[in-house]
Protein backbone atom coordinates (compact mmCIF):
# COMPACT_ATOMS: atom_id res chain seq x y z
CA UNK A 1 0.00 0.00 0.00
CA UNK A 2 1.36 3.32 -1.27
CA UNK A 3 1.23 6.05 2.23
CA UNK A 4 -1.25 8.03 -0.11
CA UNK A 5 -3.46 5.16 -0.27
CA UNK A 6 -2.82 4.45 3.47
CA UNK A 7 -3.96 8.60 4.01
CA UNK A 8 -6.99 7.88 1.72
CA UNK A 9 -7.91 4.86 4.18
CA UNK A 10 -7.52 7.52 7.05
CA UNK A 11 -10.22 10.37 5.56
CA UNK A 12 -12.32 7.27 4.67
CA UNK A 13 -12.47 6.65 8.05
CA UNK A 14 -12.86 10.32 8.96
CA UNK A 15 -15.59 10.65 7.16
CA UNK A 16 -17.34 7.98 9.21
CA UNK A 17 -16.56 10.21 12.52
CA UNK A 18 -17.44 13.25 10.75
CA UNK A 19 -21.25 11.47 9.88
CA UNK A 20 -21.46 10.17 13.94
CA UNK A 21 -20.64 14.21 14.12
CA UNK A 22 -23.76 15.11 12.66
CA UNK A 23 -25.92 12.89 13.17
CA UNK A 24 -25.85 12.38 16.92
CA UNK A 25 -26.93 16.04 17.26
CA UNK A 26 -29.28 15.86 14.43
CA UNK A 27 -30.88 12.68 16.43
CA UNK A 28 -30.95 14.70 19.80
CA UNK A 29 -32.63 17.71 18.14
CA UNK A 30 -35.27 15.84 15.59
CA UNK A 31 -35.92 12.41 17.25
CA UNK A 32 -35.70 9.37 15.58
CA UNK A 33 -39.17 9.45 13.61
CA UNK A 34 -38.31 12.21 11.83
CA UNK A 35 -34.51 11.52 11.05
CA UNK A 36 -34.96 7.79 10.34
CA UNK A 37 -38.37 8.49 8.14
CA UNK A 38 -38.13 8.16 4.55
CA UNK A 39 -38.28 12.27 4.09
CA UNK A 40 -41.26 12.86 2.02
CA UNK A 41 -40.77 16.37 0.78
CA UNK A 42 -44.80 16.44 1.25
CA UNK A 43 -44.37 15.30 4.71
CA UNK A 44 -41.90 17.71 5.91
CA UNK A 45 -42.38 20.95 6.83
CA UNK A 46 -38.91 21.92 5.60
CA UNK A 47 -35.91 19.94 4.98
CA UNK A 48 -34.29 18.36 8.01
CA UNK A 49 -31.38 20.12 8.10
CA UNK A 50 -33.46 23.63 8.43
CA UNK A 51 -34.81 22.10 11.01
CA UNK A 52 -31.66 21.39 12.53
CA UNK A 53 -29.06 23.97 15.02
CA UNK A 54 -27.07 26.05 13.19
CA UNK A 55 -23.58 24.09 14.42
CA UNK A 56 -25.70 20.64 13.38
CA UNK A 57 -26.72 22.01 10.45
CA UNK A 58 -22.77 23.13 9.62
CA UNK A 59 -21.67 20.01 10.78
CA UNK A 60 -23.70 18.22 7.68
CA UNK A 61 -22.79 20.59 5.27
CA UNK A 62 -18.99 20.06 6.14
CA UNK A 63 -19.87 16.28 5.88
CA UNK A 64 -21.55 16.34 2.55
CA UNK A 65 -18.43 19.00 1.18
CA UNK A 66 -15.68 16.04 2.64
CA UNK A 67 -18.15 13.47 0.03
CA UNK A 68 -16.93 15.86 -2.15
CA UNK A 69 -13.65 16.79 -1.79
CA UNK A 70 -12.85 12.95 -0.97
CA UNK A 71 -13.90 12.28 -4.65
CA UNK A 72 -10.98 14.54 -6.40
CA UNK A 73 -8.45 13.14 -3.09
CA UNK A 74 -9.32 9.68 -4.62
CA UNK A 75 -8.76 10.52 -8.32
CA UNK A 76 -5.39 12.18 -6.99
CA UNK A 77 -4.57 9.01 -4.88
CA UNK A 78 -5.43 6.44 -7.14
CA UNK A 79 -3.49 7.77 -10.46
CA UNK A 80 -0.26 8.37 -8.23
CA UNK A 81 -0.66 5.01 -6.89
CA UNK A 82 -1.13 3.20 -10.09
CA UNK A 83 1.35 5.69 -12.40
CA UNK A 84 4.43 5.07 -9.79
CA UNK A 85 4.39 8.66 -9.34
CA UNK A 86 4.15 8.03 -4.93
CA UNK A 87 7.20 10.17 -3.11
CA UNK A 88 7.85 12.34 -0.21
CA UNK A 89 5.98 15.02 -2.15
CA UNK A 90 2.82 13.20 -2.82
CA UNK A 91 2.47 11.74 0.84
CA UNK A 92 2.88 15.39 2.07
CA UNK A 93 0.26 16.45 -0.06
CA UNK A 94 -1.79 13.52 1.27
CA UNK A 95 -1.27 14.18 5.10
CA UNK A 96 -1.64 18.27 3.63
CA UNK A 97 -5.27 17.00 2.56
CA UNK A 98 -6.38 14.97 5.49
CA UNK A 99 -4.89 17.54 7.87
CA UNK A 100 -7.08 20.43 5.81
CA UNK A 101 -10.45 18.40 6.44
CA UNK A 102 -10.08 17.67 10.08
CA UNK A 103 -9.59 21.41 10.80
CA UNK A 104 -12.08 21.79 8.34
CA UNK A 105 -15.11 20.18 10.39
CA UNK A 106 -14.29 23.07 13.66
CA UNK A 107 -13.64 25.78 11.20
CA UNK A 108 -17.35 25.16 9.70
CA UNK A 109 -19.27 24.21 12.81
CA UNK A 110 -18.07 27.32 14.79
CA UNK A 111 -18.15 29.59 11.38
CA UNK A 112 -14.79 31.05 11.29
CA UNK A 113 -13.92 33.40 8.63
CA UNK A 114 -12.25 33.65 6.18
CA UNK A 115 -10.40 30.37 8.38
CA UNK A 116 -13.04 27.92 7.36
CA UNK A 117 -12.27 28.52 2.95
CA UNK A 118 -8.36 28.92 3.73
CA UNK A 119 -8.11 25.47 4.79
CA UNK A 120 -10.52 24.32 2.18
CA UNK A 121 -8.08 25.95 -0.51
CA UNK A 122 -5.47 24.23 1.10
CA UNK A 123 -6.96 20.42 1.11
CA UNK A 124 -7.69 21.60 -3.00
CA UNK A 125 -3.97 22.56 -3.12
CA UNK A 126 -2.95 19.70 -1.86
CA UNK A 127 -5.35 17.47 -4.13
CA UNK A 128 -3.99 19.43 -7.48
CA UNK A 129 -0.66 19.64 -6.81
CA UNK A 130 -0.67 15.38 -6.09
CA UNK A 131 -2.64 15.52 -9.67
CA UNK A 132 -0.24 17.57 -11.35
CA UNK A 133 2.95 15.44 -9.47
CA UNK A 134 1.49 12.16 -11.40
CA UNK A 135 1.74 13.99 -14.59
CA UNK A 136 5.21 14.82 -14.74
């Protein structure tokens, strides 16, 4: 296993703490008939996550943007692992990326500014730059 793919393994497995994240607190505040029902937009008064805190409502936006960014972080992973391209550079990038989405989840549930889109750009950074290593 390349340390990029081992990093990849890592956010995969952040991403399952950042869901328990959200949806403990979204459990707490809705009850479990609302957030384990099938979510009828006819049924709902709103969507659930207007219904929601503000801080559990950031908490599932910063979930569904690490969905996101963990697609591209893949794509980057997986051609450096398969083209050879893995070095020191590339695993810095990786830790770069996972280090940028754990700060990320505090820097969106207590809304700091601009903090919260500086380390966003800097998990992207990482991402391209690990995109642009496997093609040269």
């Amino acid at each position: 296993m390349t340390p990029e793919l081992y990093v990849l393994t890592l956010a995969g497995l952040w991403q399952v703490v950042q869901f328990a994240l959200a949806a403990i607190p979204a459990n707490r505040e809705l009850g479990p008939a609302k957030t384990m029902s099938p979510r009828d937009p006819q049924r709902m008064d709103k969507p659930l996550t207007e219904q929601m805190s503000l801080r559990t409502g950031r908490l599932f936006r910063a979930l569904n943007n690490h969905f996101e960014a963990l697609i591209l972080f893949t794509i980057a992973v997986v051609t450096v692992s398969l083209s050879g391209s893995s070095g020191w550079f590339t695993t810095a990038c990786a830790w770069v990326y996972l280090a940028a989405r754990i700060l990320y989840v505090p820097a969106y549930a207590y809304g700091w500014v601009p903090g919260r889109s500086i380390i966003f750009a800097v998990g992207l950074g990482a991402t391209t730059l690990m995109l642009l290593a496997a093609l040269f």
